[in-house]
N, C-alpha and C. Protein backbone atom coordinates (compact mmCIF):
# COMPACT_ATOMS: atom_id res chain seq x y z
N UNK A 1 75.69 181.06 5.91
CA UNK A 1 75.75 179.61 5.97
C UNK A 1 77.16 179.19 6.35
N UNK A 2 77.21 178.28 7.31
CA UNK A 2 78.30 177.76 7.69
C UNK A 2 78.56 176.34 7.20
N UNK A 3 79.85 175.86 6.80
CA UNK A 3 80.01 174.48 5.82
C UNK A 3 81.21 174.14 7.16
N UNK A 4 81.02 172.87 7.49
CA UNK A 4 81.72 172.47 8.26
C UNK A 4 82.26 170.80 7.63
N UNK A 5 83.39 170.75 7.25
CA UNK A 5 84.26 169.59 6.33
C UNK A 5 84.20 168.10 7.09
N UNK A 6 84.33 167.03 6.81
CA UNK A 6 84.40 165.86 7.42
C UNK A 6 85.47 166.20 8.31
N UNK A 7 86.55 166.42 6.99
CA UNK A 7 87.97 166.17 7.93
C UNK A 7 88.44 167.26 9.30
N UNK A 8 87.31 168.38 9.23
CA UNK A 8 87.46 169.22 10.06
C UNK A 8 86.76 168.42 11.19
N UNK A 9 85.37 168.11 11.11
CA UNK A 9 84.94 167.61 12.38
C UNK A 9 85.19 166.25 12.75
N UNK A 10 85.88 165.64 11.60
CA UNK A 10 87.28 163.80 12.43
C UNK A 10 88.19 164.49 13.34
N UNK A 11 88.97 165.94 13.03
CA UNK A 11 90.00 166.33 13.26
C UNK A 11 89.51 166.55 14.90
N UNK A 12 88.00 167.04 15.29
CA UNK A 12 87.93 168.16 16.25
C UNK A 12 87.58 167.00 16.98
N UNK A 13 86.89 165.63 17.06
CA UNK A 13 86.24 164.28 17.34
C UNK A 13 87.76 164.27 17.84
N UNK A 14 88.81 164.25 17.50
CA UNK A 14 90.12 163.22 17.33
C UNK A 14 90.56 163.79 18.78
N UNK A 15 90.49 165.16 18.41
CA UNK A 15 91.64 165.83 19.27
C UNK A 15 90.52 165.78 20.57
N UNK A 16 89.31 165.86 20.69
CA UNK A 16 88.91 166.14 22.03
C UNK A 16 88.89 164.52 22.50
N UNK A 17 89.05 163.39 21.73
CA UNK A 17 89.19 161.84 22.57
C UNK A 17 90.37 162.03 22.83
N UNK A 18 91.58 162.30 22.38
CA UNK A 18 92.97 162.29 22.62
C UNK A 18 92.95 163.07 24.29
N UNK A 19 92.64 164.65 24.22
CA UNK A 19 92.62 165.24 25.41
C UNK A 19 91.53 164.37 26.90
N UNK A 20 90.72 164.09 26.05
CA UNK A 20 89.54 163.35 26.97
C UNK A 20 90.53 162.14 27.85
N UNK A 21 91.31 161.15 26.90
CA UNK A 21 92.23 159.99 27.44
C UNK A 21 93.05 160.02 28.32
N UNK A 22 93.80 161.42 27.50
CA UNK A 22 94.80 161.70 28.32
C UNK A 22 94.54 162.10 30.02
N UNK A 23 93.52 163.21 29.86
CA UNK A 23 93.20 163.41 31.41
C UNK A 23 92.57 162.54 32.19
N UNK A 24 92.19 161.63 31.60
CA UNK A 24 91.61 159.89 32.29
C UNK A 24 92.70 159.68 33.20
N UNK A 25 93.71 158.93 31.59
CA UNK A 25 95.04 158.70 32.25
C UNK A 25 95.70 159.05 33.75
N UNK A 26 96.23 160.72 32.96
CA UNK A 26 96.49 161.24 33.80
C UNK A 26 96.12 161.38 35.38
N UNK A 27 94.64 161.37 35.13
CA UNK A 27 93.68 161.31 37.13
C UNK A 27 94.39 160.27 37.58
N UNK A 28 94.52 158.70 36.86
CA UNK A 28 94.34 157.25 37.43
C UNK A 28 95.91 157.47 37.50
N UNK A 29 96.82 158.38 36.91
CA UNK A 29 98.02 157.90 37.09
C UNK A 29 98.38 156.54 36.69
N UNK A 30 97.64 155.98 35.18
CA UNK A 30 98.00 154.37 35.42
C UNK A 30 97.56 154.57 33.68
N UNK A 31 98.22 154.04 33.00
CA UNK A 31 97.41 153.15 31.40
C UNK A 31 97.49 151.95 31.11
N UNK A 32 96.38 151.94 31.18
CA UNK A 32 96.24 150.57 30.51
C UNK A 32 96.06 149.96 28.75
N UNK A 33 96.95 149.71 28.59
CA UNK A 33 96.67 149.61 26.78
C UNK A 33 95.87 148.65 26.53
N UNK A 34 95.29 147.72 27.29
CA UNK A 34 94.28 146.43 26.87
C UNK A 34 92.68 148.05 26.47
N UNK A 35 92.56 148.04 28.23
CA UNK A 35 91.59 148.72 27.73
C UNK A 35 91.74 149.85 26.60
N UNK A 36 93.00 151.16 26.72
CA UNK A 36 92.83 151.77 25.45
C UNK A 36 92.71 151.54 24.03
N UNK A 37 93.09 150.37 23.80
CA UNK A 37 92.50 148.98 23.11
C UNK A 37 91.63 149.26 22.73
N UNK A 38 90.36 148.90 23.51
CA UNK A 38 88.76 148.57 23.49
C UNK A 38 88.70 149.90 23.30
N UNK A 39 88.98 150.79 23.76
CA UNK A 39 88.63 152.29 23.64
C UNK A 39 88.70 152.77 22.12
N UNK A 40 89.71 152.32 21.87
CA UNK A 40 90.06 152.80 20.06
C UNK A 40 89.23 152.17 19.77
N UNK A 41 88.54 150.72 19.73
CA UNK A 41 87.79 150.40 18.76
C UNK A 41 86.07 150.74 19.25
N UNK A 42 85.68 151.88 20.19
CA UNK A 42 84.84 152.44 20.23
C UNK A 42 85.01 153.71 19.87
N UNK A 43 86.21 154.15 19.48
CA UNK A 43 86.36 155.72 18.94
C UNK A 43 86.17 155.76 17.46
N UNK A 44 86.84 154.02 17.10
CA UNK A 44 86.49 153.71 15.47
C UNK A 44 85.08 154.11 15.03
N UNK A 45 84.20 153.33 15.74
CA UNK A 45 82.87 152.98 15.94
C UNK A 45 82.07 154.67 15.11
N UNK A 46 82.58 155.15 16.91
CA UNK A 46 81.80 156.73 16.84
C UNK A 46 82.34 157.52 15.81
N UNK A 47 83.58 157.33 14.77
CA UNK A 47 84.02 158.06 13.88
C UNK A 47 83.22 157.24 12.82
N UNK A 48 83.23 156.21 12.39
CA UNK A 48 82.09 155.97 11.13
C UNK A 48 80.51 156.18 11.85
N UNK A 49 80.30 156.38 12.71
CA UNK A 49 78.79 156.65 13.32
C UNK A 49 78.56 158.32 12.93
N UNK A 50 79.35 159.08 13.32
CA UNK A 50 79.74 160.44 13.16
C UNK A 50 79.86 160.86 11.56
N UNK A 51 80.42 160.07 10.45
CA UNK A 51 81.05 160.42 9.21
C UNK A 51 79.23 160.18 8.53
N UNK A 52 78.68 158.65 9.00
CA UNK A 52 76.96 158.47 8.15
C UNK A 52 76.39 158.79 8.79
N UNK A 53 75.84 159.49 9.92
CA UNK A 53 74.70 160.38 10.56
C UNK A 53 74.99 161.64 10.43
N UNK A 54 76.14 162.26 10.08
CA UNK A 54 75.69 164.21 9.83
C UNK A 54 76.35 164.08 8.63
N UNK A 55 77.03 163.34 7.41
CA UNK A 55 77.46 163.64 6.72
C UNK A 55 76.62 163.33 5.25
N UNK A 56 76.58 163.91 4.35
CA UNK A 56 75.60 163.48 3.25
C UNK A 56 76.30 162.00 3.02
N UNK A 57 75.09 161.33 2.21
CA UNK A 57 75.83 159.51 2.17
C UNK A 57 76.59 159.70 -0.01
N UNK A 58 76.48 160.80 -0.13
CA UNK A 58 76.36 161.32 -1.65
C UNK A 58 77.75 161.83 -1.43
N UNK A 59 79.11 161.82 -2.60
CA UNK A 59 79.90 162.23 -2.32
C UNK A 59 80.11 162.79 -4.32
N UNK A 60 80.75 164.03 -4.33
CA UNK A 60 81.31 164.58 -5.15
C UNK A 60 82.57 164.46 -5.66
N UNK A 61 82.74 164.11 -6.70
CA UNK A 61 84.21 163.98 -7.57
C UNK A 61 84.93 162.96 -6.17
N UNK A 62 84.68 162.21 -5.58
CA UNK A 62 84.92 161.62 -4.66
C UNK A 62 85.03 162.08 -3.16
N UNK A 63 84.53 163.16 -3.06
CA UNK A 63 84.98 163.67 -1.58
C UNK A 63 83.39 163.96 -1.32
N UNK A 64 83.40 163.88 0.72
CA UNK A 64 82.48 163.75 1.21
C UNK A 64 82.03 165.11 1.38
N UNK A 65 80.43 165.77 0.88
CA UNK A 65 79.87 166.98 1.02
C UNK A 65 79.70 167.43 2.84
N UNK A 66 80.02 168.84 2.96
CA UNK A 66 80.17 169.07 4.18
C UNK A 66 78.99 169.41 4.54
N UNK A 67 79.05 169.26 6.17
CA UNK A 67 77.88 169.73 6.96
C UNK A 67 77.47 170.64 7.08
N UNK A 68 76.11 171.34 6.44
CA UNK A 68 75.56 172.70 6.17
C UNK A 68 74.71 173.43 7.46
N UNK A 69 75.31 174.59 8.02
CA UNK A 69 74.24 174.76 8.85
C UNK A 69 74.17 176.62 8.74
N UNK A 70 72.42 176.56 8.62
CA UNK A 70 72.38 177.77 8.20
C UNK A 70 71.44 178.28 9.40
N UNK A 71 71.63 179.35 10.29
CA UNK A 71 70.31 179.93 10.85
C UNK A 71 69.20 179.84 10.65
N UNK A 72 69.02 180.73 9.40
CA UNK A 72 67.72 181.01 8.57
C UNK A 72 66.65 179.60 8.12
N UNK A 73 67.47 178.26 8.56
CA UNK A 73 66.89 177.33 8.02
C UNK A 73 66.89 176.41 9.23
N UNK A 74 66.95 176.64 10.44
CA UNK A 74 66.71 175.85 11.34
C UNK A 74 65.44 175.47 11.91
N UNK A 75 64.86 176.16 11.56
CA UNK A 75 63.17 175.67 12.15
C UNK A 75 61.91 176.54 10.39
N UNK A 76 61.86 175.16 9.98
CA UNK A 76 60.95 174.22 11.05
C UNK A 76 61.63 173.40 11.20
N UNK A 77 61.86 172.43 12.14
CA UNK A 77 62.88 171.25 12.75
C UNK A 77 62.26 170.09 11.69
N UNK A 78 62.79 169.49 11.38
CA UNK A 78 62.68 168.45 10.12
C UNK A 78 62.74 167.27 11.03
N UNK A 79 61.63 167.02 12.08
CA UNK A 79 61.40 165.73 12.75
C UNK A 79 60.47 164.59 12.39
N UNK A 80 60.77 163.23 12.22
CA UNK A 80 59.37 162.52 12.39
C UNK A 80 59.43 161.71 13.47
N UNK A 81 58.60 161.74 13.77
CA UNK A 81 57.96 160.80 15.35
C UNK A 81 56.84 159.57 14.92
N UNK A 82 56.83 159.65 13.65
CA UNK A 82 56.02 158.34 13.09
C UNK A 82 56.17 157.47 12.89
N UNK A 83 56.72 156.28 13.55
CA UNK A 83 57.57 154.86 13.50
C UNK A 83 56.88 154.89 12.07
N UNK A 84 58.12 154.40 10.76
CA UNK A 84 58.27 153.67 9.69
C UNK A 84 57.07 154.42 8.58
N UNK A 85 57.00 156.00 9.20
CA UNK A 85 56.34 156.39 7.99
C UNK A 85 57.55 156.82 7.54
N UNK A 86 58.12 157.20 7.33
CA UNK A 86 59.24 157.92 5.83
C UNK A 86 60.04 156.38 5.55
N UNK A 87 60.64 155.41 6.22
CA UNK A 87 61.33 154.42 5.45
C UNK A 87 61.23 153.88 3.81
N UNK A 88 59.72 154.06 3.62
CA UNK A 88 59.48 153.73 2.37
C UNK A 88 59.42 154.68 1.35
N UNK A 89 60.22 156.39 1.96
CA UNK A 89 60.05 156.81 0.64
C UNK A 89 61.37 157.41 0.13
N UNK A 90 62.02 156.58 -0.14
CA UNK A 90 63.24 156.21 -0.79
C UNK A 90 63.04 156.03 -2.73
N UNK A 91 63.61 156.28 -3.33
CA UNK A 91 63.40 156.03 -5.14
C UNK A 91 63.34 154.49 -5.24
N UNK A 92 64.26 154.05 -4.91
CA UNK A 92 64.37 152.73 -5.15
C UNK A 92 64.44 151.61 -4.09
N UNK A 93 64.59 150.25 -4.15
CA UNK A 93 64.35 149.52 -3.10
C UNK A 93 66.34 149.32 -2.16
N UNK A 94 66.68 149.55 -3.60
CA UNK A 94 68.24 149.36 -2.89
C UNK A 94 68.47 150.44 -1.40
N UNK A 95 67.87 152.03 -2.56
CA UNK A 95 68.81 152.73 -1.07
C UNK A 95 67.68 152.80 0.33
N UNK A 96 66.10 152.47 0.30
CA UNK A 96 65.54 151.80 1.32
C UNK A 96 66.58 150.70 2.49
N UNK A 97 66.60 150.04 1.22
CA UNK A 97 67.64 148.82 2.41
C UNK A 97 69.36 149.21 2.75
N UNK A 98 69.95 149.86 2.12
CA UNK A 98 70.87 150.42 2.33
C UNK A 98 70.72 151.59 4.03
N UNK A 99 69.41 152.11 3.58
CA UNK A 99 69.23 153.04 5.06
C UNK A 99 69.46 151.76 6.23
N UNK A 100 68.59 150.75 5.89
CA UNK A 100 67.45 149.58 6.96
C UNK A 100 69.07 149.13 7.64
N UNK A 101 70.17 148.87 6.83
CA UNK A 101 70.74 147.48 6.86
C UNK A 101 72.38 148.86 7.56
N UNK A 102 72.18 150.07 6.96
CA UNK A 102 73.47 150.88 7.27
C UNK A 102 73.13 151.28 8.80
N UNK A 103 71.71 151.80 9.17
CA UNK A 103 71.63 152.12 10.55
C UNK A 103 72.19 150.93 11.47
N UNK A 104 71.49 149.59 11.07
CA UNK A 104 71.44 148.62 12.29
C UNK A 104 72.91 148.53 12.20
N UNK A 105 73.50 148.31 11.32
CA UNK A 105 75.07 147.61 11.19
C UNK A 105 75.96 148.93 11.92
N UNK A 106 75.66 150.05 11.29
CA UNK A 106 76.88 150.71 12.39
C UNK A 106 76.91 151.23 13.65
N UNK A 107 76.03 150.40 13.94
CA UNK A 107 75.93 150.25 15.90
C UNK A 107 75.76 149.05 16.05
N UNK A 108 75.80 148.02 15.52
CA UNK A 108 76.52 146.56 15.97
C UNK A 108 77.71 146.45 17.31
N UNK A 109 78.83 147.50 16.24
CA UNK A 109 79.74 147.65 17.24
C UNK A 109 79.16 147.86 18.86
N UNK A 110 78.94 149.12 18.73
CA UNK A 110 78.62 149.63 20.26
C UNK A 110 77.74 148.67 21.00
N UNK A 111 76.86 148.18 20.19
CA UNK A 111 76.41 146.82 21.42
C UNK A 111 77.53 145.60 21.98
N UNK A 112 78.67 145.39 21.50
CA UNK A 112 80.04 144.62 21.52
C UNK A 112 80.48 145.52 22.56
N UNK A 113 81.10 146.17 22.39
CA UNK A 113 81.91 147.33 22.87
C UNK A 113 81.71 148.01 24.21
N UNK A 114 80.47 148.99 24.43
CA UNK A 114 79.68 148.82 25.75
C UNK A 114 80.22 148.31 26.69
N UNK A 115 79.25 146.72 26.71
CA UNK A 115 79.58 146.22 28.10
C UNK A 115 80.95 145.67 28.34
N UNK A 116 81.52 145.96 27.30
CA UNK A 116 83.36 145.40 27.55
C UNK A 116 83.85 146.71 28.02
N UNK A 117 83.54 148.21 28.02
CA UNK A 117 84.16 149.24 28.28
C UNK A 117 83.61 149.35 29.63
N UNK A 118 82.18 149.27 29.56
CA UNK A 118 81.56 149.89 31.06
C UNK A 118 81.27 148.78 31.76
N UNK A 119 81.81 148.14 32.73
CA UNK A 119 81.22 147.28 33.61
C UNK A 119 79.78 147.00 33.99
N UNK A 120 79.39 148.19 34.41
CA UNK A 120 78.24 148.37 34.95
C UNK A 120 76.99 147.72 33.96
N UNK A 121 77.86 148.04 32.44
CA UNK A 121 76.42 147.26 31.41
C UNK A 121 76.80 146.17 31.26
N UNK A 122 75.83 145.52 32.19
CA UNK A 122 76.03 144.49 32.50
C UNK A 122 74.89 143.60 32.04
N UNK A 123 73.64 144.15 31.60
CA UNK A 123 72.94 143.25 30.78
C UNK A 123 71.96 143.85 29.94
N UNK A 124 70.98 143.13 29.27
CA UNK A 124 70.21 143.83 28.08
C UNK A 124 69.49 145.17 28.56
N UNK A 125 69.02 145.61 29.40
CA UNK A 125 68.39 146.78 29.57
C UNK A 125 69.18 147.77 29.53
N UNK A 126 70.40 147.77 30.29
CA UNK A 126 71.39 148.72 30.51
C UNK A 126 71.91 149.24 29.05
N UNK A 127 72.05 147.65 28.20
CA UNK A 127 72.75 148.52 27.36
C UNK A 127 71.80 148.82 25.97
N UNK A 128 70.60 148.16 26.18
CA UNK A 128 69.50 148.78 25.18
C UNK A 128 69.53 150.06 25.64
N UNK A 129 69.25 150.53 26.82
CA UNK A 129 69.38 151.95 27.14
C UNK A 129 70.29 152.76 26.68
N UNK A 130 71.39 152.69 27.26
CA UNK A 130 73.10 153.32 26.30
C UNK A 130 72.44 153.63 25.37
N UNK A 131 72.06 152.56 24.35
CA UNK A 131 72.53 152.26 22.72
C UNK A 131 71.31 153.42 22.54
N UNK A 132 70.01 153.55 22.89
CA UNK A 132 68.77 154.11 22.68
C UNK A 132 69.13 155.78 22.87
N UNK A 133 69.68 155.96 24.13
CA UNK A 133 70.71 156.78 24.59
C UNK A 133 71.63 157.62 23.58
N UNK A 134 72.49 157.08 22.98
CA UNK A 134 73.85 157.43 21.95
C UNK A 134 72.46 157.69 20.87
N UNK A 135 71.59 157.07 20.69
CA UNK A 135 70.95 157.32 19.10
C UNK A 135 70.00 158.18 19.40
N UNK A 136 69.66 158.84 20.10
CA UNK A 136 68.69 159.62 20.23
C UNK A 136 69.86 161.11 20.95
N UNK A 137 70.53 161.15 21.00
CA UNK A 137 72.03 162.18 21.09
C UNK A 137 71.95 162.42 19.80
N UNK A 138 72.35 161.58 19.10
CA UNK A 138 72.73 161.83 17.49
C UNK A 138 71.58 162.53 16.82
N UNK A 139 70.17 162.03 16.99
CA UNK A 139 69.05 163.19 16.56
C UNK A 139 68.85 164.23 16.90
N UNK A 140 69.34 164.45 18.10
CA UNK A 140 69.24 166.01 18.69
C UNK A 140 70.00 166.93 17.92
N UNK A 141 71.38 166.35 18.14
CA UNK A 141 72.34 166.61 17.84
C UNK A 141 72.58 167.40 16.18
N UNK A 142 71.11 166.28 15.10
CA UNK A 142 71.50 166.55 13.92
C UNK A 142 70.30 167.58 13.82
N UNK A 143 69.29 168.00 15.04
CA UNK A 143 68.21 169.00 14.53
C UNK A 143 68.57 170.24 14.12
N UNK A 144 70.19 171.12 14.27
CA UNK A 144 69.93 172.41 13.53
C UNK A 144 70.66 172.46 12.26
N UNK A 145 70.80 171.32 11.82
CA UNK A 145 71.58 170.91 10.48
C UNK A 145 70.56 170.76 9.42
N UNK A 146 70.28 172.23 8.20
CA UNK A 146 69.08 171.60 7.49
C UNK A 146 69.61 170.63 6.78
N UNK A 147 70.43 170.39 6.23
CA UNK A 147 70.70 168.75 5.25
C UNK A 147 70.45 167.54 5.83
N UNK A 148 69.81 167.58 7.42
CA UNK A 148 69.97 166.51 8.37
C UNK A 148 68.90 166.54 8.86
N UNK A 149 67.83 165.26 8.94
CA UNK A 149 66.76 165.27 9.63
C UNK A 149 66.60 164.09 10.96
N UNK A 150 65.59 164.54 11.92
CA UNK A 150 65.85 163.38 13.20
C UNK A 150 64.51 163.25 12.50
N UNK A 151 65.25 161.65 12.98
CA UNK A 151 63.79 160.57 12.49
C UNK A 151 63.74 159.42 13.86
N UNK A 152 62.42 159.18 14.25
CA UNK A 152 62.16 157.61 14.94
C UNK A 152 62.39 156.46 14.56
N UNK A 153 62.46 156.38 13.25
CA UNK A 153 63.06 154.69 12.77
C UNK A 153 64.35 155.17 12.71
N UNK A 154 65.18 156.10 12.71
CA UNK A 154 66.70 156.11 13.11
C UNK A 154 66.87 155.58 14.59
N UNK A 155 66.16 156.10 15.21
CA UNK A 155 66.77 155.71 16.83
C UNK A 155 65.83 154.52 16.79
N UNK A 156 64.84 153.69 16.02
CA UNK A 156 64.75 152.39 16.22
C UNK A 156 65.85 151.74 15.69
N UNK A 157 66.48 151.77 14.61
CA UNK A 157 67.37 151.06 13.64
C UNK A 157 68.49 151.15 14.89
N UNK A 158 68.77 151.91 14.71
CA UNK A 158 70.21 152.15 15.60
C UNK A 158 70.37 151.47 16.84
N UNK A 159 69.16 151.37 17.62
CA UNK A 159 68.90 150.83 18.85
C UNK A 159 68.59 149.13 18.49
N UNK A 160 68.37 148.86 17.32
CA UNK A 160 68.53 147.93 17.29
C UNK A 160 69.68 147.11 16.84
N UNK A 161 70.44 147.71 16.34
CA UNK A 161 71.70 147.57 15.77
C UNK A 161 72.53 147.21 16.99
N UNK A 162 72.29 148.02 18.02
CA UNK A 162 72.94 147.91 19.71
C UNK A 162 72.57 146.52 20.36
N UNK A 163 71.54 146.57 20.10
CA UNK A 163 70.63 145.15 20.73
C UNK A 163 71.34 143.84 20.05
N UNK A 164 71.43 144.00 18.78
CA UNK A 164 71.97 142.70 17.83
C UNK A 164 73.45 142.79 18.52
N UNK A 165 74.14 143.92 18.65
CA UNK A 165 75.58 143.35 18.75
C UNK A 165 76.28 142.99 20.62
N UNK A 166 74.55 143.44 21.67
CA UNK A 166 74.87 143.00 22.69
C UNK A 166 74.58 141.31 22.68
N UNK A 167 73.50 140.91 21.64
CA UNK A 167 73.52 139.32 22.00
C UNK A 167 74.59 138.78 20.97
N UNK A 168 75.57 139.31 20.16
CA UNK A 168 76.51 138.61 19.80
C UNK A 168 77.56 138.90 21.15
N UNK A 169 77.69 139.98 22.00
CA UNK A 169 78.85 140.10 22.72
C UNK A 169 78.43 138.77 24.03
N UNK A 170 76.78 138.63 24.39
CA UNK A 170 76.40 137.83 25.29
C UNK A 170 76.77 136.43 25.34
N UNK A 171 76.33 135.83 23.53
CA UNK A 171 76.49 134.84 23.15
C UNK A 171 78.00 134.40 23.48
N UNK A 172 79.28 135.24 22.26
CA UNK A 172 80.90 134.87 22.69
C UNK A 172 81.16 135.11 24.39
N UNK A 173 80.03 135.98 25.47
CA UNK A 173 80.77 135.63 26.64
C UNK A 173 80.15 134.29 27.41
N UNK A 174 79.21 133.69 27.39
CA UNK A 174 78.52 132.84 27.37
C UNK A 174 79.09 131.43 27.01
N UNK A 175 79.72 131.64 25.88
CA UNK A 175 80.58 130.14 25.09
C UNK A 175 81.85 130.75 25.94
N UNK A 176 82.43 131.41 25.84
CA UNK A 176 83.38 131.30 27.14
C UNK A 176 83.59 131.08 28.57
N UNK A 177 82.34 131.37 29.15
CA UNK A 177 82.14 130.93 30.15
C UNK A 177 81.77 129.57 30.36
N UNK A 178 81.19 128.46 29.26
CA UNK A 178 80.69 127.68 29.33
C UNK A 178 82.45 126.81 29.22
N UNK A 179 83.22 127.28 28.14
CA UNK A 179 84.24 126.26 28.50
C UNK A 179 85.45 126.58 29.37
N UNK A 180 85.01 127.50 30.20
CA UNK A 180 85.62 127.66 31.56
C UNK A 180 85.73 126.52 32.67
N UNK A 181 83.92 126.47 32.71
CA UNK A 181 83.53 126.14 33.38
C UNK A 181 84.11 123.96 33.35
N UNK A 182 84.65 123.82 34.99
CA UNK A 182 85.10 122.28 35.11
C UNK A 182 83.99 121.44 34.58
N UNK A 183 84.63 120.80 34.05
CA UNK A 183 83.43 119.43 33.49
C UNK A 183 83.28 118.20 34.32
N UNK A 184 82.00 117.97 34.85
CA UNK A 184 81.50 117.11 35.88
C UNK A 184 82.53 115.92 35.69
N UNK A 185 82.90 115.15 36.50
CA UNK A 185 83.45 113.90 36.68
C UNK A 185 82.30 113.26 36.98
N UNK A 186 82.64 112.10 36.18
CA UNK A 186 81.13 110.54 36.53
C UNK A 186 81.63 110.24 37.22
N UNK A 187 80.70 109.89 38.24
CA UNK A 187 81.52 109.12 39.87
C UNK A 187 81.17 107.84 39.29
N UNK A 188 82.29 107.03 40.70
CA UNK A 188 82.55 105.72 40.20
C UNK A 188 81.69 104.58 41.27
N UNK A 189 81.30 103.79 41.13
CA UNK A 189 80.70 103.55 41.91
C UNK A 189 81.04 102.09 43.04
C-alpha cells in the first residue's frame, strides 16, 4: 500500500504549475502579471478542488488522512452511473448537504475563472463543457484510489457548480458592458 500525504501532492501540484508557467513565459518571452493574476486564482481553485476530491473530508488529531492506493484493491472500480442514487445515503442530513452544497461551491470558481483565462470560452456551452470536462478528469482520475469513489452526481454537482459561477461571471460582464455602453441623447426637436 502506498500513502501519498496532502502536503506531498500540494507540493508536486505546486512545482509542476510553477515549471508549467515558467515555460509559458518563457516561449512568449513576455509576463504578464494581470493574467498570472487570474492564473493564481485558478491554481487556488484546483488546489482546494484537489485537497476535497482525493483527500478524506475526516481529519485526525487535526491533520488531513493521506491518499491510499493499494493494487490489490483497485478493481472492483467503485463507480456509480446512477444519477442521485447514493446522495441519500449519508447518516445524517447535514453531511448529505455538506456533499450537495461542497461539490457545487468548489467549482463556482472555475465557472468565473475559465472564460477570463481562455478566450475562446466564450459562452455557456463551451464552458459547461470545460467544467463537465475538469469533473469527469477528477473521476477518472480518483478510480484507482480505494478510499475514493467516481460517482455521476459528482460530475453533476461539480458541473453545476461551473454553470452557477459562469452566469455570475456573465451577469458582472454584462453590468459592465451595460455601463459602458453611451447613453442615448433625447433629441431636441
Amino acid at each position: 500500500m502506498t500513502e501519498i500525504s496532502f502536503a506531498a501532492a500540494e507540493l508536486l501540484f505546486a512545482l509542476v504549475w510553477i515549471i508549467c508557467r515558467a515555460v509559458v513565459s518563457a516561449k512568449k518571452r513576455k509576463f504578464d502579471v494581470k493574467r498570472e493574476g487570474v492564473l493564481l486564482l485558478m491554481y487556488v481553485n484546483l488546489a482546494v478542488i484537489l485537497r476535497f476530491t482525493f483527500f478524506p473530508m475526516e481529519t485526525v488529531n487535526g491533520k488531513i488522512q493521506p491518499l491510499l492506493f493499494d493494487s490489490s484493491e483497485v478493481f472492483p472500480l467503485r463507480v456509480n452511473l446512477v444519477p442521485f442514487m447514493n446522495i441519500t445515503d449519508y447518516e445524517n442530513r447535514r453531511d448529505m448537504l455538506l456533499n450537495i452544497i461542497g461539490n457545487i461551491t468548489m467549482f463556482i470558481p472555475s465557472g468565473i475563472v475559465l472564460p477570463i483565462i481562455y478566450k475562446r470560452l466564450d459562452n455557456f456551452l463551451k464552458v459547461f463543457a470545460a467544467g463537465a470536462m475538469l469533473s469527469l478528469c477528477i473521476e477518472i482520475l480518483q478510480l484507482p484510489f480505494s478510499t475514493r469513489a467516481s460517482d455521476i452526481d459528482d460530475l453533476i454537482l461539480n458541473t453545476s457548480g461551473v454553470v452557477i459561477g459562469y452566469g455570475i461571471y456573465a451577469l458582472v460582464r454584462g453590468l459592465k458592458n451595460r455601463k459602458k455602453r453611451p447613453s442615448h441623447a433625447v433629441s431636441a426637436r
